[in-house]
N, C-alpha and C. Protein backbone atom coordinates (compact mmCIF):
# COMPACT_ATOMS: atom_id res chain seq x y z
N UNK A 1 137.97 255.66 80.97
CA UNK A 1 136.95 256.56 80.45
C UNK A 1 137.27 256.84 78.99
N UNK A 2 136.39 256.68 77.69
CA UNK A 2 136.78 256.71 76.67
C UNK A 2 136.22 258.09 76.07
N UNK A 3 136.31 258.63 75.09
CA UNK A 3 136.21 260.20 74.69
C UNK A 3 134.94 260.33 74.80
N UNK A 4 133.63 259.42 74.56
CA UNK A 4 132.21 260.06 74.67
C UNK A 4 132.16 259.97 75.86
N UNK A 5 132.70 259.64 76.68
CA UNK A 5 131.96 259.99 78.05
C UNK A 5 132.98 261.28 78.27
N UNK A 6 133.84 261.01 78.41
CA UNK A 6 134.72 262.53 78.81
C UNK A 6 133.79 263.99 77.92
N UNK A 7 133.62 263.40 76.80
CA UNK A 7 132.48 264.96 76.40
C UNK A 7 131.18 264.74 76.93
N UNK A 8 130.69 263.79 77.32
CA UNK A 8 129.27 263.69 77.98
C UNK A 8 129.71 264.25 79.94
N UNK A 9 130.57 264.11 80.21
CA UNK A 9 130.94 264.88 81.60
C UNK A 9 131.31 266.08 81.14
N UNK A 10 132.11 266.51 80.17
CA UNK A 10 131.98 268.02 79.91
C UNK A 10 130.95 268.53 79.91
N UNK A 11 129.83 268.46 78.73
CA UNK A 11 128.74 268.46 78.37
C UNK A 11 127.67 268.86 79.74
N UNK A 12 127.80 268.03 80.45
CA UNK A 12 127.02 267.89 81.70
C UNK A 12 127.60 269.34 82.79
N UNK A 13 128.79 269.23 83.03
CA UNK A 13 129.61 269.86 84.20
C UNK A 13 129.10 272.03 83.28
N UNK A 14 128.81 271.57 82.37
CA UNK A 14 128.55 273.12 81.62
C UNK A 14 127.68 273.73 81.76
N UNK A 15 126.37 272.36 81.39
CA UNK A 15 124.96 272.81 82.03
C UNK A 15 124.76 272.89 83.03
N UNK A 16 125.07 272.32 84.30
CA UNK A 16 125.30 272.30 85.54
C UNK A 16 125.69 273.64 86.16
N UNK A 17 126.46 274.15 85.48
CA UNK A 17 126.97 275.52 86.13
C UNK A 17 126.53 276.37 85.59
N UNK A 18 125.47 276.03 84.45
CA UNK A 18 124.59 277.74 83.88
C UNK A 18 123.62 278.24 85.21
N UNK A 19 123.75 277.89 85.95
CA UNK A 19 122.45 278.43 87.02
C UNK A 19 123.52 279.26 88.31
N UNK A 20 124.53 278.59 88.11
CA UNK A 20 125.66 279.31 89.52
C UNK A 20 125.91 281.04 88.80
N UNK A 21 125.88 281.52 87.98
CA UNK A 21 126.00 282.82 88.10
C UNK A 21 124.64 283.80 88.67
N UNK A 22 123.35 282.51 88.11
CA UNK A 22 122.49 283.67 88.87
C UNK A 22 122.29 283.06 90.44
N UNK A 23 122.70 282.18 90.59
CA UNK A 23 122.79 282.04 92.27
C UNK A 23 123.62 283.06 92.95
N UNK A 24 124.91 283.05 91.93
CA UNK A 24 125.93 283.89 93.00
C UNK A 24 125.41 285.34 92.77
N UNK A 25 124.67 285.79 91.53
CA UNK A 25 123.53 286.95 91.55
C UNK A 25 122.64 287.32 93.20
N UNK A 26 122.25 286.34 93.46
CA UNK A 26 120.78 286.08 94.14
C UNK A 26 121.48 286.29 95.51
N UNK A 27 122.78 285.44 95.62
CA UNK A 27 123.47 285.70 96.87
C UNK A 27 124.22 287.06 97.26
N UNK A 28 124.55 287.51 95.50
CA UNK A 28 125.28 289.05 96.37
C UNK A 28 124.07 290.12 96.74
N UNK A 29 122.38 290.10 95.59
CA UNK A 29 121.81 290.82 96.01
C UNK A 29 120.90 290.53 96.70
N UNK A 30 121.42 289.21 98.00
CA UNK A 30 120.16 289.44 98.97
C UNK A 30 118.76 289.23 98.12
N UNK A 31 118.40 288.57 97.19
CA UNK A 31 117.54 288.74 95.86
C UNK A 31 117.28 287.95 94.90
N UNK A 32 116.08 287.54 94.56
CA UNK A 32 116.41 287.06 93.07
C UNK A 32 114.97 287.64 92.51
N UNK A 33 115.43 289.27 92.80
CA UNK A 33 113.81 289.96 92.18
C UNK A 33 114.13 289.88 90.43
N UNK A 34 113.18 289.71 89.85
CA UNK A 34 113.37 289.87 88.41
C UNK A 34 113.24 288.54 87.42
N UNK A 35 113.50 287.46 88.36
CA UNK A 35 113.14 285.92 88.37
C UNK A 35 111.56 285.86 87.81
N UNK A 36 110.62 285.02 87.18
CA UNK A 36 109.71 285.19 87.00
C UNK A 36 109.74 283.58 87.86
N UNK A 37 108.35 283.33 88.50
CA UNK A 37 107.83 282.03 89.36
C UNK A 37 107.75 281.11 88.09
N UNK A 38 106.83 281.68 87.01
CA UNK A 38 107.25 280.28 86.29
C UNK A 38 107.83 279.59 85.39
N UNK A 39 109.22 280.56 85.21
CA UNK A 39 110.04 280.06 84.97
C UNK A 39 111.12 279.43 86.32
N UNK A 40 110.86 279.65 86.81
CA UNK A 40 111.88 278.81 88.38
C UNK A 40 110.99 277.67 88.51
N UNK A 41 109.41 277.89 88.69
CA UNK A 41 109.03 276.14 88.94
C UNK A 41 109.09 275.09 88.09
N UNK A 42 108.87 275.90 86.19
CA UNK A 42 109.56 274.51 85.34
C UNK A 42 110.81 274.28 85.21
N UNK A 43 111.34 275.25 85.65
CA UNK A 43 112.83 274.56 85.85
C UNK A 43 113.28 273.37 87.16
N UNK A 44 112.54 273.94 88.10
CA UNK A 44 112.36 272.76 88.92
C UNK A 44 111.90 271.37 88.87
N UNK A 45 110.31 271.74 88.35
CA UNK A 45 109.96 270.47 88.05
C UNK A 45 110.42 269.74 86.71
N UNK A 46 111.07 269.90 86.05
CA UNK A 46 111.68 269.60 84.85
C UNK A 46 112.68 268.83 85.50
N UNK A 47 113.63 269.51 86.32
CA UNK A 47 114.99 269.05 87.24
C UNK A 47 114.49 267.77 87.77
N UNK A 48 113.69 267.91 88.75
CA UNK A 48 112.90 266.70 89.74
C UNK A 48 112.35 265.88 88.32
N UNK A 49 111.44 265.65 87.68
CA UNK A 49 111.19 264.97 86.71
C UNK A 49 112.35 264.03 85.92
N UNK A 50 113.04 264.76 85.48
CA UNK A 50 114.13 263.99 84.48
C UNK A 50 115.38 263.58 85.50
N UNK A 51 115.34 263.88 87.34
CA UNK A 51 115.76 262.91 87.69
C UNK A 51 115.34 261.41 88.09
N UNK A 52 113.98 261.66 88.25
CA UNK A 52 113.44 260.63 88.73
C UNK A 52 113.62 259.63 87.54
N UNK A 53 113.30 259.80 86.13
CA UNK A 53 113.49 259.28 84.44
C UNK A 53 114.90 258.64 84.57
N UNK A 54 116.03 259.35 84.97
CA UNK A 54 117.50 259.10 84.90
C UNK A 54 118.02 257.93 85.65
N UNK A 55 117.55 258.56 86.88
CA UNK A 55 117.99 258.19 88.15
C UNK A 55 118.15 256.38 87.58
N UNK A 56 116.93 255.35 87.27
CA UNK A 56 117.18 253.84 87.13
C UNK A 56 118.52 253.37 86.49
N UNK A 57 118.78 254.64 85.72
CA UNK A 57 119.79 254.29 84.61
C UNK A 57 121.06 254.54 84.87
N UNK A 58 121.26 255.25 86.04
CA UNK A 58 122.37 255.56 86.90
C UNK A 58 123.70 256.68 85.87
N UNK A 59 123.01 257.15 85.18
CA UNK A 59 123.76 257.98 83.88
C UNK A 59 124.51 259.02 84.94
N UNK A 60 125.76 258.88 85.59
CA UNK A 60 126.73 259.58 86.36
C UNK A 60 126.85 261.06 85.92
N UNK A 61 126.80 261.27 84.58
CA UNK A 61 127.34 262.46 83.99
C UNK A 61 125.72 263.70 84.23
N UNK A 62 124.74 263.30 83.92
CA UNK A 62 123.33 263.28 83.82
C UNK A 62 122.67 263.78 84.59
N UNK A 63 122.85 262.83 85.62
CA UNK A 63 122.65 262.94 87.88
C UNK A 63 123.40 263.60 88.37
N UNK A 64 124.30 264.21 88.00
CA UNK A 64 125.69 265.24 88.56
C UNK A 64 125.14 266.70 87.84
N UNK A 65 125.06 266.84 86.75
CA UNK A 65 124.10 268.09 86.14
C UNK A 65 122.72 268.24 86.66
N UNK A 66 121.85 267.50 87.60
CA UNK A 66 120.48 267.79 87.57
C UNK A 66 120.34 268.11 88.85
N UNK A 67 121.52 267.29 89.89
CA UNK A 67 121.55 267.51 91.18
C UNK A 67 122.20 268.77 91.74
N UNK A 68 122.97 269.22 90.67
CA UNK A 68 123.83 270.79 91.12
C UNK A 68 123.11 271.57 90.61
N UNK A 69 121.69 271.44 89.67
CA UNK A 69 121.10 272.59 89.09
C UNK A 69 119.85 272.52 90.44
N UNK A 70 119.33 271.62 90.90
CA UNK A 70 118.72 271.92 92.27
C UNK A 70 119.12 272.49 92.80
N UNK A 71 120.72 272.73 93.66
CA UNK A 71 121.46 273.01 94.42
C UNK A 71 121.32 274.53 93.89
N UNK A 72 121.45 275.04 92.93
CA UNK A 72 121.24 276.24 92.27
C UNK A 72 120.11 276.80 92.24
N UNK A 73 118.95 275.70 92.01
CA UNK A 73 118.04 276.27 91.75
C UNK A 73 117.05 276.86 93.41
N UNK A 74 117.62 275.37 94.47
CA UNK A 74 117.37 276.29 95.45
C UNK A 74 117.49 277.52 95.89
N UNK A 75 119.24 277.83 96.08
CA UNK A 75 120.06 279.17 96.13
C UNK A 75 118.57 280.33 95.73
N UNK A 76 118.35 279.98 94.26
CA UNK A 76 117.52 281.35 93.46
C UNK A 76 115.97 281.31 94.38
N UNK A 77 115.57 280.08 94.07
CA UNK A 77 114.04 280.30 94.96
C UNK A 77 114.43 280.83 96.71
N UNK A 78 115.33 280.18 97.19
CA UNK A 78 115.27 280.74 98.63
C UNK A 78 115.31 281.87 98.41
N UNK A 79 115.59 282.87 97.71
CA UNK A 79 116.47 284.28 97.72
C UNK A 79 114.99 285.10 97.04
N UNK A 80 113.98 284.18 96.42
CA UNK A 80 112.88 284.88 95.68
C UNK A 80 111.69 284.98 97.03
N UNK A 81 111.67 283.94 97.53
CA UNK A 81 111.04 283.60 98.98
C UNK A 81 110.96 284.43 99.45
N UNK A 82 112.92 284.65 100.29
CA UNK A 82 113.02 285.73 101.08
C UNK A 82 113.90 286.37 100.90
N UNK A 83 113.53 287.40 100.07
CA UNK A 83 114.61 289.15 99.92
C UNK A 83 115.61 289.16 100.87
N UNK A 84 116.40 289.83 100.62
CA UNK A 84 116.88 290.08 102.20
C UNK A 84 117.19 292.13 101.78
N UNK A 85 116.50 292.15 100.96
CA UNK A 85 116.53 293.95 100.14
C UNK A 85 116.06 294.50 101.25
């Protein structure tokens, strides 16, 4: 692995985890009141979009950031769905 990819997996592993604080938000309050819908669905469809774009190109660093921000981004919509307040 030569240094641009080691900062392109940094790079990636950073953005990837901007969404886990408001998941672990959403999970302690039973919640993700305060969320606006459309900002959660372009973030979704943005996610789904630029994997489908990626995905041919098999960009490892890329597909590892888009697939854990789903994983996140579910966490927040399930929790907007259903309260548990």
């Amino acid at each position: 692995m030569n240094d641009l990819e080691i900062i392109g997996w940094l790079g990636s592993i950073l953005l990837a985890f901007c969404g886990l604080p408001q998941a672990i938000m959403s999970i302690r309050n039973k919640s993700s009141y305060g969320i606006a819908w459309g900002s959660l669905l372009m973030w979704l469809f943005g996610e789904i979009f630029t994997i489908i774009y990626i995905f041919p190109q098999m960009q490892y660093p890329l597909l590892f950031n888009y697939f854990a921000n789903i994983v996140f981004l579910g966490i927040i919509i399930y929790y907007k769905l259903f309260p548990k307040t």
